[in-house]
C-alpha atoms as a PDB file:
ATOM      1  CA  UNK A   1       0.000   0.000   0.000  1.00  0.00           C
ATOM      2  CA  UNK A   2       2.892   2.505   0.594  1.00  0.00           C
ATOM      3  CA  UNK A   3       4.486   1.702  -2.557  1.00  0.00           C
ATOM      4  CA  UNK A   4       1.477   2.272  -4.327  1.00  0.00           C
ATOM      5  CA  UNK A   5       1.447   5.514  -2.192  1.00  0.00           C
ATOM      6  CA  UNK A   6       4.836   6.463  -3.295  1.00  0.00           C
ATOM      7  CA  UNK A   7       4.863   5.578  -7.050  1.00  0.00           C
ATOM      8  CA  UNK A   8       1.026   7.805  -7.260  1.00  0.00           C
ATOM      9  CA  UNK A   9       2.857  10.660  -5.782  1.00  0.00           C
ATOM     10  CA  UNK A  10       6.332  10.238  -7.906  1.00  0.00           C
ATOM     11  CA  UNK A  11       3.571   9.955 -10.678  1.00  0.00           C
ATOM     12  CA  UNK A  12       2.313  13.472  -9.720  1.00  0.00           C
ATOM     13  CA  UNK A  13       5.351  15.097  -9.268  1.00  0.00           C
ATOM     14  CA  UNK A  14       6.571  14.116 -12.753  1.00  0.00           C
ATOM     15  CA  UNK A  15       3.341  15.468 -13.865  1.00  0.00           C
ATOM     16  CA  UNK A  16       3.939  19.206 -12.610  1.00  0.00           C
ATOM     17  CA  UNK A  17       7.485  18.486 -13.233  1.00  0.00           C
ATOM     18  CA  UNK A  18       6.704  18.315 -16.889  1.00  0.00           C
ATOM     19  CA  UNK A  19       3.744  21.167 -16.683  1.00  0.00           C
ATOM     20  CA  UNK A  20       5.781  23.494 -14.979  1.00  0.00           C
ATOM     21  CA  UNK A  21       8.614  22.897 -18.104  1.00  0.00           C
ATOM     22  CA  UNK A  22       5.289  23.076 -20.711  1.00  0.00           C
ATOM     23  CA  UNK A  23       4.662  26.553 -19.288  1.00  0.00           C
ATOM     24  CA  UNK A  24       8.232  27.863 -19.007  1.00  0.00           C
ATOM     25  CA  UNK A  25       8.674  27.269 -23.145  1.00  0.00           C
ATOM     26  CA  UNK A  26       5.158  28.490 -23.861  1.00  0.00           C
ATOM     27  CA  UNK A  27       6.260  31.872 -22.021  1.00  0.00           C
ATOM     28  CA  UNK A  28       9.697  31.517 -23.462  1.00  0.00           C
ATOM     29  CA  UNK A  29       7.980  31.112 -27.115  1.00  0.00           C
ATOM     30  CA  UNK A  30       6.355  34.003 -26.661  1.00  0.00           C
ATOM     31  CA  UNK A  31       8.805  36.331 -25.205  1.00  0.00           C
ATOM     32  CA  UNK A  32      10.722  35.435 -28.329  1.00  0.00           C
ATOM     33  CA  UNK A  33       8.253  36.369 -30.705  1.00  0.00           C
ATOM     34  CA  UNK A  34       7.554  39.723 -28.578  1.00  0.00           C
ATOM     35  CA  UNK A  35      12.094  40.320 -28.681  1.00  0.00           C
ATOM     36  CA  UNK A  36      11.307  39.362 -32.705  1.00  0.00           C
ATOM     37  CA  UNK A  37       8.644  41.765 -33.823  1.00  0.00           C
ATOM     38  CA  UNK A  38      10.550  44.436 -31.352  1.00  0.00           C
ATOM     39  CA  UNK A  39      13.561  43.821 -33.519  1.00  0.00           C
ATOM     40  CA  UNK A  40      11.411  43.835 -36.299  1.00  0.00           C
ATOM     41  CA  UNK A  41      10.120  47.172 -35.795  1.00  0.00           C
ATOM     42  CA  UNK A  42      13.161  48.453 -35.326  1.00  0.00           C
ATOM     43  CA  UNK A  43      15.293  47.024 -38.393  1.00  0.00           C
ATOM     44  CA  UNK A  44      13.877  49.670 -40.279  1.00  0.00           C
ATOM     45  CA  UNK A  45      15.268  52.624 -37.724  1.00  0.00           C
ATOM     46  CA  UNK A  46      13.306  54.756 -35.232  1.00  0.00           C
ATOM     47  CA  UNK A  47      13.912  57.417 -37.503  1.00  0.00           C
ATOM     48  CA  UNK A  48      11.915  55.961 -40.788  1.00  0.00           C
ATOM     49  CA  UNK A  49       9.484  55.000 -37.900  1.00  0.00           C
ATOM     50  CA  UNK A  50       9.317  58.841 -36.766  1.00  0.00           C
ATOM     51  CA  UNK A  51       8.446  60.182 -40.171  1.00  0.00           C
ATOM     52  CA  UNK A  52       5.858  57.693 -41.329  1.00  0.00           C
ATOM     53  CA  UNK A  53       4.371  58.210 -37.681  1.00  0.00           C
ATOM     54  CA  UNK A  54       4.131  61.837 -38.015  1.00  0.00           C
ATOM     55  CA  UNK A  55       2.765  61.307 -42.032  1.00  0.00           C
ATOM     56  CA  UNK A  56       4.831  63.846 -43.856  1.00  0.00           C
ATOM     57  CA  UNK A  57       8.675  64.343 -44.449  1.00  0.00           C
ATOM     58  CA  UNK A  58       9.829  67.478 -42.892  1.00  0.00           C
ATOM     59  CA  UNK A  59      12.188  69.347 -45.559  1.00  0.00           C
ATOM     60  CA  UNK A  60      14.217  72.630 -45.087  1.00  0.00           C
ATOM     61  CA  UNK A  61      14.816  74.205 -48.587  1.00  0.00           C
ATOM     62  CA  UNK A  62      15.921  77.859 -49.964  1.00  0.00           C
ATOM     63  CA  UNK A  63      13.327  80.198 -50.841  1.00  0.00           C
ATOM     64  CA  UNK A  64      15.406  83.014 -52.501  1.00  0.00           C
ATOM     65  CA  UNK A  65      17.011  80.769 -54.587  1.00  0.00           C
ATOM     66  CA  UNK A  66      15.695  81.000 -58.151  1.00  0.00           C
ATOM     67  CA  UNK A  67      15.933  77.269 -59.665  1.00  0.00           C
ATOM     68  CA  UNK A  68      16.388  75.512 -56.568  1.00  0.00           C
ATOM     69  CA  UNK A  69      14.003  76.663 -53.918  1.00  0.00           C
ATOM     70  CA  UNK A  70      11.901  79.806 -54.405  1.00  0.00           C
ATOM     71  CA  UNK A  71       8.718  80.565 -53.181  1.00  0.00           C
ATOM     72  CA  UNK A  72       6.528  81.571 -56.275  1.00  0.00           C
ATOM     73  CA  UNK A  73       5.120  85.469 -56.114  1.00  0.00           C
ATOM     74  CA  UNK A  74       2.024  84.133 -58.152  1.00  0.00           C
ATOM     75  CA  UNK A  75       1.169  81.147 -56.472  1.00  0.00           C
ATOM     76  CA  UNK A  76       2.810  81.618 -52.592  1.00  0.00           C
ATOM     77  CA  UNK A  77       4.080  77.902 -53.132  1.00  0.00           C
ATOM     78  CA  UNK A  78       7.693  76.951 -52.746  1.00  0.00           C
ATOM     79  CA  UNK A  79       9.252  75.280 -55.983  1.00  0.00           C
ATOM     80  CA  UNK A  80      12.361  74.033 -57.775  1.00  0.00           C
ATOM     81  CA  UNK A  81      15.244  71.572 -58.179  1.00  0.00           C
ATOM     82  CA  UNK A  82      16.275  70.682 -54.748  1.00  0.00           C
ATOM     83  CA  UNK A  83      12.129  70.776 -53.675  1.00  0.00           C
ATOM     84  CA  UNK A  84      11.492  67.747 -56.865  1.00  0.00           C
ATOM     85  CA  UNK A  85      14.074  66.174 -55.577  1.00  0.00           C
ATOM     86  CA  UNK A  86      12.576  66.053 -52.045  1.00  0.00           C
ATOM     87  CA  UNK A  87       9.402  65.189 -53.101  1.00  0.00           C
ATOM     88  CA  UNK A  88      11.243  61.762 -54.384  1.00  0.00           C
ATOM     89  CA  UNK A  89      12.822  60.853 -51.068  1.00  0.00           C
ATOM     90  CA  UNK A  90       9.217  61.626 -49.431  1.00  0.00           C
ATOM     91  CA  UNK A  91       7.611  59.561 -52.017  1.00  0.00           C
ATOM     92  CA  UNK A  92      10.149  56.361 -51.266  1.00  0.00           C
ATOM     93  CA  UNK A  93       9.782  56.509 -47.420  1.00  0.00           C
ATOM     94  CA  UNK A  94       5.167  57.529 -47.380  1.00  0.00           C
ATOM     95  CA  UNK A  95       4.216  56.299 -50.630  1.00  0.00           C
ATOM     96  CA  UNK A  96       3.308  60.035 -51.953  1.00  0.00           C
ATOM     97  CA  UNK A  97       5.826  63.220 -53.166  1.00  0.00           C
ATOM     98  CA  UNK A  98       3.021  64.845 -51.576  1.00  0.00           C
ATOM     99  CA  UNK A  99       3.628  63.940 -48.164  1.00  0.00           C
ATOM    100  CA  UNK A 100       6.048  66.790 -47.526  1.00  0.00           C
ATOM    101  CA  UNK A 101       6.524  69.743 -45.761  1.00  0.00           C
ATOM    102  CA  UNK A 102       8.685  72.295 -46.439  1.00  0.00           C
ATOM    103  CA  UNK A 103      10.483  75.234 -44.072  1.00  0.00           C
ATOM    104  CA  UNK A 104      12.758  77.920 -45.416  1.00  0.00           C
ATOM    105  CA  UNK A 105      16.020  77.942 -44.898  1.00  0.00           C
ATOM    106  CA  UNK A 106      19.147  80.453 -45.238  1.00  0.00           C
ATOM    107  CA  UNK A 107      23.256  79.126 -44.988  1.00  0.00           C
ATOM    108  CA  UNK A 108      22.500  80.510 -40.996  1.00  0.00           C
ATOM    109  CA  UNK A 109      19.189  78.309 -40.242  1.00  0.00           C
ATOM    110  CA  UNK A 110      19.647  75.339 -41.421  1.00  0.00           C
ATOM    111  CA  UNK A 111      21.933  73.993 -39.229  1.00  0.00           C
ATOM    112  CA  UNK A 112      20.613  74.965 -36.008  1.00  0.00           C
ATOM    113  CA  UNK A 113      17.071  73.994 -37.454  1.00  0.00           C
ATOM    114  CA  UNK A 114      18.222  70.327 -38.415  1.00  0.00           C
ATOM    115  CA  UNK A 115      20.493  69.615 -34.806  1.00  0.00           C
ATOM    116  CA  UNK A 116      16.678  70.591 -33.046  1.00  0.00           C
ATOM    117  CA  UNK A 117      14.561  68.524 -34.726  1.00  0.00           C
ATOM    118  CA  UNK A 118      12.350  70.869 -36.677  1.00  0.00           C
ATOM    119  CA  UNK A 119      13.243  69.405 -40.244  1.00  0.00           C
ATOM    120  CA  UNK A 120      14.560  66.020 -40.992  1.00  0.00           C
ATOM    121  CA  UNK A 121      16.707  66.767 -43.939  1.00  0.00           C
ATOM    122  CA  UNK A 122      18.425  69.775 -45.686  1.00  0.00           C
ATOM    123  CA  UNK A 123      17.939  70.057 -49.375  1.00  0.00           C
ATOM    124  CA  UNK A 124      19.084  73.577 -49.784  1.00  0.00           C
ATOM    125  CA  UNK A 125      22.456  74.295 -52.161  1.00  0.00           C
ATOM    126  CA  UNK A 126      24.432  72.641 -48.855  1.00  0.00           C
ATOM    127  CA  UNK A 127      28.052  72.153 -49.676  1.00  0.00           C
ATOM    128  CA  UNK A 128      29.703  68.950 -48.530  1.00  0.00           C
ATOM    129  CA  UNK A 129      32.693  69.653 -46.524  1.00  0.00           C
ATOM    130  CA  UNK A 130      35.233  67.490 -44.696  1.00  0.00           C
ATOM    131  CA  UNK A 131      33.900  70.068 -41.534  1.00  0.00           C
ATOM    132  CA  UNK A 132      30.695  69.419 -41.878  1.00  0.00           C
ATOM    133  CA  UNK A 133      30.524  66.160 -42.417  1.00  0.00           C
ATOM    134  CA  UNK A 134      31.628  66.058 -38.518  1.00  0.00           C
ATOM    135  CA  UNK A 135      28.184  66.953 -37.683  1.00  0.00           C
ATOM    136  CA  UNK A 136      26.038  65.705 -40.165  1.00  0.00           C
ATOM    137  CA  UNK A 137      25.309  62.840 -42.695  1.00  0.00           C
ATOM    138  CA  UNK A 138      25.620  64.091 -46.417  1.00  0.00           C
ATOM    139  CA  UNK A 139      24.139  62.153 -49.058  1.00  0.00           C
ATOM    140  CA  UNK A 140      26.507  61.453 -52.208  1.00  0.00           C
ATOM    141  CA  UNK A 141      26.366  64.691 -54.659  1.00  0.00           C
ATOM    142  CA  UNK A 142      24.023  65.769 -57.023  1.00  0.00           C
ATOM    143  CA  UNK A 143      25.280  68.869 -58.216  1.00  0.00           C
ATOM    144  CA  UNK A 144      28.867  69.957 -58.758  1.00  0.00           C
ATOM    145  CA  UNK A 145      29.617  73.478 -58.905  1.00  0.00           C
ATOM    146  CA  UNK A 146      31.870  76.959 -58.051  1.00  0.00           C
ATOM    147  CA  UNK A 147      31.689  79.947 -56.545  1.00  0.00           C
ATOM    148  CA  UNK A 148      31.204  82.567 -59.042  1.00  0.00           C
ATOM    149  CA  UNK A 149      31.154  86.254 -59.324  1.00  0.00           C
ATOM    150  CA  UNK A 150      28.195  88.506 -60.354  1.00  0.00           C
ATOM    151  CA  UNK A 151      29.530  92.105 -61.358  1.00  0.00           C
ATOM    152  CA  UNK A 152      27.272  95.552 -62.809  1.00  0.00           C
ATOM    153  CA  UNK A 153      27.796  95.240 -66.645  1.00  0.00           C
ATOM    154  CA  UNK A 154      29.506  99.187 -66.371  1.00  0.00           C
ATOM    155  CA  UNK A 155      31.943  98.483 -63.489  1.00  0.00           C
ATOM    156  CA  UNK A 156      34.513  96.962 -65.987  1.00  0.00           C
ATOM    157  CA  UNK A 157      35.527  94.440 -63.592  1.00  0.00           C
ATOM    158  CA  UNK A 158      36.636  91.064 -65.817  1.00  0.00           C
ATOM    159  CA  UNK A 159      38.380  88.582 -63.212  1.00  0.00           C
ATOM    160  CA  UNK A 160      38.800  88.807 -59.651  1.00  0.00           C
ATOM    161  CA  UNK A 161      41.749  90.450 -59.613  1.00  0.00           C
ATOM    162  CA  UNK A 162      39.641  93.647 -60.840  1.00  0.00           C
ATOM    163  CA  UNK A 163      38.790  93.019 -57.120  1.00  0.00           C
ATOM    164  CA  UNK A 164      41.187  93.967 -55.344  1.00  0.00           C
ATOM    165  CA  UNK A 165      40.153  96.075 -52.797  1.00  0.00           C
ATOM    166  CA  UNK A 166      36.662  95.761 -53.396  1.00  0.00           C
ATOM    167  CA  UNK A 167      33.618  94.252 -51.263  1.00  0.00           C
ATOM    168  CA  UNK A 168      32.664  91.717 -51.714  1.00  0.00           C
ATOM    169  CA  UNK A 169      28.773  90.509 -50.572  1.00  0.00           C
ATOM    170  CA  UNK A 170      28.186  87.361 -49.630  1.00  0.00           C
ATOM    171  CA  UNK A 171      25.762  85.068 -47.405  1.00  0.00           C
ATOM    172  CA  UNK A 172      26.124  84.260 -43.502  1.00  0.00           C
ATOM    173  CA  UNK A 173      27.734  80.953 -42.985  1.00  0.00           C
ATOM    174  CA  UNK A 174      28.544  79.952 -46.633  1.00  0.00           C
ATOM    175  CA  UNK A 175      31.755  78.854 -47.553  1.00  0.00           C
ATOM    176  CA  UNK A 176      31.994  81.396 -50.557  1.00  0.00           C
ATOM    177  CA  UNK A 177      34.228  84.058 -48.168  1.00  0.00           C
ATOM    178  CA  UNK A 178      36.811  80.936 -47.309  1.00  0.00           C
ATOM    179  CA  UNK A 179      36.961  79.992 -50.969  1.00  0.00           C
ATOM    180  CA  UNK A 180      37.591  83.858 -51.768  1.00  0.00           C
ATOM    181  CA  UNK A 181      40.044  84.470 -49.582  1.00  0.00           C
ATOM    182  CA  UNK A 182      42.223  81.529 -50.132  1.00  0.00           C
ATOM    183  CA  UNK A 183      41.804  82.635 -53.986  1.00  0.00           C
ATOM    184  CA  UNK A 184      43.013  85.910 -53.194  1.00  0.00           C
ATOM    185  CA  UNK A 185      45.719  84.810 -50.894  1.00  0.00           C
ATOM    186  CA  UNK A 186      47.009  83.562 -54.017  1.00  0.00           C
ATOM    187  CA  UNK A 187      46.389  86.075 -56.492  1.00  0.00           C
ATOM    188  CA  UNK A 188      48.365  88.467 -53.848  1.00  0.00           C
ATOM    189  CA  UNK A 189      45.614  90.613 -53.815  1.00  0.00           C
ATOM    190  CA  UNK A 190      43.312  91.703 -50.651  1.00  0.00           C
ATOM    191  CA  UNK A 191      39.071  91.627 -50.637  1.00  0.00           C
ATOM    192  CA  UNK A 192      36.809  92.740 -48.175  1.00  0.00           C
ATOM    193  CA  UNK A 193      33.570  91.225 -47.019  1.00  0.00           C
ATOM    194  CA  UNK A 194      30.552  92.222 -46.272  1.00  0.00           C
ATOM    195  CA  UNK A 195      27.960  89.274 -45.103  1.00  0.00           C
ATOM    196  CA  UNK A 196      23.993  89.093 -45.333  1.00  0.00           C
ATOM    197  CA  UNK A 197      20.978  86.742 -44.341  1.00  0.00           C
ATOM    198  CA  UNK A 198      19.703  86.691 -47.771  1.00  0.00           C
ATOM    199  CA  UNK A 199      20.856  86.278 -51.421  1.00  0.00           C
ATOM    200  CA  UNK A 200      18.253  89.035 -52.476  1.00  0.00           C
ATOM    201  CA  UNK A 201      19.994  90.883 -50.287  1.00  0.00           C
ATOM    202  CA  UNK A 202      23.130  90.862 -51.679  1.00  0.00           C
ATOM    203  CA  UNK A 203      22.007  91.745 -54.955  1.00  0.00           C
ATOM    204  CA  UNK A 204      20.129  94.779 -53.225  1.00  0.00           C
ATOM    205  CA  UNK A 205      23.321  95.943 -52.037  1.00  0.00           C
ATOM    206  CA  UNK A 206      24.618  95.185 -55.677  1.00  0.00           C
ATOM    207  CA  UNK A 207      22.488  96.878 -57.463  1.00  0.00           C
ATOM    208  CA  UNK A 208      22.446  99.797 -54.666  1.00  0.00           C
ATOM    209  CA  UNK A 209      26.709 100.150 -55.292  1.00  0.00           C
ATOM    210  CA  UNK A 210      26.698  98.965 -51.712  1.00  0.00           C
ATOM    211  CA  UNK A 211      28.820  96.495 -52.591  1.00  0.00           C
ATOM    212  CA  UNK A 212      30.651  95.945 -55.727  1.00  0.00           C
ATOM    213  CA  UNK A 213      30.517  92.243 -56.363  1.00  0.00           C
ATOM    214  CA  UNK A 214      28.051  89.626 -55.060  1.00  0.00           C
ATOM    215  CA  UNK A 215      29.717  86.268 -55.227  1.00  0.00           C
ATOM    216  CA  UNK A 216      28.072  82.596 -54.179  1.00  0.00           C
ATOM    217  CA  UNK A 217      27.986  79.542 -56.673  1.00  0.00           C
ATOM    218  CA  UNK A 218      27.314  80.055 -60.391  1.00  0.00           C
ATOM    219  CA  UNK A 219      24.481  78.593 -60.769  1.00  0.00           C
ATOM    220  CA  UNK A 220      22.896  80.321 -58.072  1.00  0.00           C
ATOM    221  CA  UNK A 221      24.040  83.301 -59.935  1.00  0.00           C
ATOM    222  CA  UNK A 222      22.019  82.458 -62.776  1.00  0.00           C
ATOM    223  CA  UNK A 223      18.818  83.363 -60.824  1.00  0.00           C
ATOM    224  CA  UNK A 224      19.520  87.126 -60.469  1.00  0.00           C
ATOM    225  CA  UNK A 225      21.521  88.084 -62.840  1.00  0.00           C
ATOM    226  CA  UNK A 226      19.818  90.790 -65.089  1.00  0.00           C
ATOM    227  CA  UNK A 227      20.520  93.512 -68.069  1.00  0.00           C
ATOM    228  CA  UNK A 228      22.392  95.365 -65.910  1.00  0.00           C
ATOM    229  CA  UNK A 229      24.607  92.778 -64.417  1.00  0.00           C
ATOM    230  CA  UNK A 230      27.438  90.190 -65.954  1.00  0.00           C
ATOM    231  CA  UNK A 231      28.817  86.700 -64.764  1.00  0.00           C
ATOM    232  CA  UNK A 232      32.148  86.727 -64.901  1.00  0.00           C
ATOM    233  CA  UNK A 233      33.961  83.552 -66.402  1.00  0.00           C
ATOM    234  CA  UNK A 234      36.231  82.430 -63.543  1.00  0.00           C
ATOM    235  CA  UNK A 235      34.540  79.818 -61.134  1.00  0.00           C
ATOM    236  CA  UNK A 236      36.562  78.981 -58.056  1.00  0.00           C
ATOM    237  CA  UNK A 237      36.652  76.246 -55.252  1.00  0.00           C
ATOM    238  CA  UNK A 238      34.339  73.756 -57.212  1.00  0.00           C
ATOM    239  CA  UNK A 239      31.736  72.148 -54.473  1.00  0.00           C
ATOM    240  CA  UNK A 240      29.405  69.620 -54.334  1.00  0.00           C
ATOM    241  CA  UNK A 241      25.811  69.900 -53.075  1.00  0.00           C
ATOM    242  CA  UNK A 242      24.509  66.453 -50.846  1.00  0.00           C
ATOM    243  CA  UNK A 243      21.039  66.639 -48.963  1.00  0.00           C
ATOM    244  CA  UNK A 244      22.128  66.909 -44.990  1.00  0.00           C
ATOM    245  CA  UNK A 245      20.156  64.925 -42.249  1.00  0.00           C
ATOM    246  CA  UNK A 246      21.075  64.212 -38.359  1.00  0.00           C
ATOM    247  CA  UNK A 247      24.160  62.106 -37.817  1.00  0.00           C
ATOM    248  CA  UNK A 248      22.040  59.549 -35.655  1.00  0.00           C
ATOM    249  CA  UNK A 249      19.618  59.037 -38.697  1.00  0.00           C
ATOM    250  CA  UNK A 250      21.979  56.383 -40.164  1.00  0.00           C
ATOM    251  CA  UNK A 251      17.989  54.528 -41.638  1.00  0.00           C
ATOM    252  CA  UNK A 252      17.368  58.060 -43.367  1.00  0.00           C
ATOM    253  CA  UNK A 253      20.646  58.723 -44.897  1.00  0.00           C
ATOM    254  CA  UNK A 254      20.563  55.557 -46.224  1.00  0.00           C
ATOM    255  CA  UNK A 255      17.424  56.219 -48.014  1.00  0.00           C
ATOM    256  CA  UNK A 256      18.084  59.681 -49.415  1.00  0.00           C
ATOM    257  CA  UNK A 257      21.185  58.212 -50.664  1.00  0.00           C
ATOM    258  CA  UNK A 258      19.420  55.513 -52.422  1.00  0.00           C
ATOM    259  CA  UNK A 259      16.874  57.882 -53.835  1.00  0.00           C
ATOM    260  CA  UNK A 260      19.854  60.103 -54.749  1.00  0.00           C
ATOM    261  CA  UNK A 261      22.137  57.626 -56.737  1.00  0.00           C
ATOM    262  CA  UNK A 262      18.735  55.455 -58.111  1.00  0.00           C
ATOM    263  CA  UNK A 263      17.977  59.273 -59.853  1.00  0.00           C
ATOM    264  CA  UNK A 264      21.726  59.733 -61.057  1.00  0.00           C
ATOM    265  CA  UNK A 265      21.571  56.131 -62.419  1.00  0.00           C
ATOM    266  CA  UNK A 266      18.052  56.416 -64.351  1.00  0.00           C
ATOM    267  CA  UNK A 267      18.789  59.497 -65.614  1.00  0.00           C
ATOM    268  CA  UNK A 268      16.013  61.316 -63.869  1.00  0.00           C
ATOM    269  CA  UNK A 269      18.446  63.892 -61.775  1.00  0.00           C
ATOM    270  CA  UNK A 270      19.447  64.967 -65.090  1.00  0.00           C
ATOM    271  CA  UNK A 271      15.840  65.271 -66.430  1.00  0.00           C
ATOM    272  CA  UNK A 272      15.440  67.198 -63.286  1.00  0.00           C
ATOM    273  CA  UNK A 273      18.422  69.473 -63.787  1.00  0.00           C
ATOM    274  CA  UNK A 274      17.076  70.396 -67.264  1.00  0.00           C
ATOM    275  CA  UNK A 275      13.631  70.825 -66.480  1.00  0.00           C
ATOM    276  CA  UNK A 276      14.897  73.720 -64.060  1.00  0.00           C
ATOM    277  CA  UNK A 277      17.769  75.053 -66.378  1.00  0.00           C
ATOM    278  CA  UNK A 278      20.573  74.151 -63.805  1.00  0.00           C
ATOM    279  CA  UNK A 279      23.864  75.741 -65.778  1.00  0.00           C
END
């Protein structure tokens, strides 16, 4: 009677032994799958997960900046090169070019409005420098170009050394007064600066003898000059334009650099460039 006792109660014991073990995998099982679509989630990057949360790509592009970003008189809507191009990135990540919004930016903003949070990418004539690249992620180029010089047609002046001297206007924060002044460091010959927010007000001062040359890439250039005004032929310090985004958005820089190089490959960066007359 006692082993028959003993070997029922061994019997039970084994039973919850083997319960308790049924239990621990089940919860195991599904902790996994919980750590799994966690890891899931997150493959893509929080910061995909951020924009498709909030619905729309947040975008900080020029708005004096005929060609590239410039906010039409007529129709109060911001358009151009670098604002097509956005629409591309915000069509790969929501599914629509529409999903966008846009902020105006100068060389002074943008920065400070990307490290905050406000936008989540730069699209606005932003030079790639070594510098620069210490605080943000640059996508590969899209546009090569150099810093030109935009003269009035009855100043005579034919090259930079014409310059010397002179003041030259150009934009808070750009790298157009480095690339200058190493230029004239080697020409021997001394310019002076004078900085401003805006490109249209550069050409103010231009046009107002306030200044005597206003200087910033070419084909930036291209949107204000006017029968009164010349481009002169030398370019200097060729740069190249990448779309900027936060250096912890490693999911998004990946993406606009897809977008970027799938455009350059297909052709359709050049379609774009042409469609906005991009010398």
């Amino acid at each position: 009677m006692k082993l028959k006792r003993l070997i029922i109660a061994l019997g039970l014991g084994v039973c919850m032994l083997m319960t308790g073990c049924g239990s621990s995998s089940s919860t195991s099982q599904s902790q996994g799958a919980d750590t799994s679509s966690k890891a899931s989630s997150s493959a893509e990057g929080a910061d995909i997960q951020k924009i498709k949360d909030n619905g729309v790509l947040k975008v900080g592009v020029k708005v004096d900046v005929p060609k590239f970003g410039y906010k039409n008189p007529d129709t109060g809507e911001i358009e151009g090169f670098e604002v097509d191009l956005s629409k591309q990135i915000a069509k790969k990540i929501l599914g629509d070019e529409n999903k966008i919004e846009l902020q105006g930016v100068t060389a002074k903003t943008r920065g400070p409005l990307l490290d905050n949070g406000e936008i989540d990418m730069v699209a606005a004539t932003f030079t790639i420098t070594d510098e620069r690249k210490k605080s943000y992620n640059f996508s590969d180029p899209y546009l090569t170009d150099g810093v030109g010089l935009l003269v009035k047609k009855d100043a005579g002046y034919t090259s930079l050394k014409d310059l010397n001297g002179k003041t030259i206007g150009v934009a808070q924060s750009s790298t157009t007064k480095k690339a200058l002044e190493e230029e004239a460091a080697n020409q021997g010959i001394t310019l002076k600066f004078s900085e401003f927010t805006s490109y249209p007000e550069i050409k103010a001062a231009l046009d107002s003898k306030r200044v005597d040359c206003f200087a910033v890439d070419a084909s930036i250039l291209n949107g204000y000059v006017d029968d009164n005004s010349v481009i002169l032929d030398d370019r200097y310090n060729p740069q190249e334009y990448g779309i900027a985004s936060k250096l912890d958005n490693k999911e998004l820089a990946k993406v606009i650099n897809e977008v970027v190089n799938d455009m350059k490959t297909s052709g359709e960066m050049d379609k774009l460039i042409e469609k906005w007359g991009i010398k």
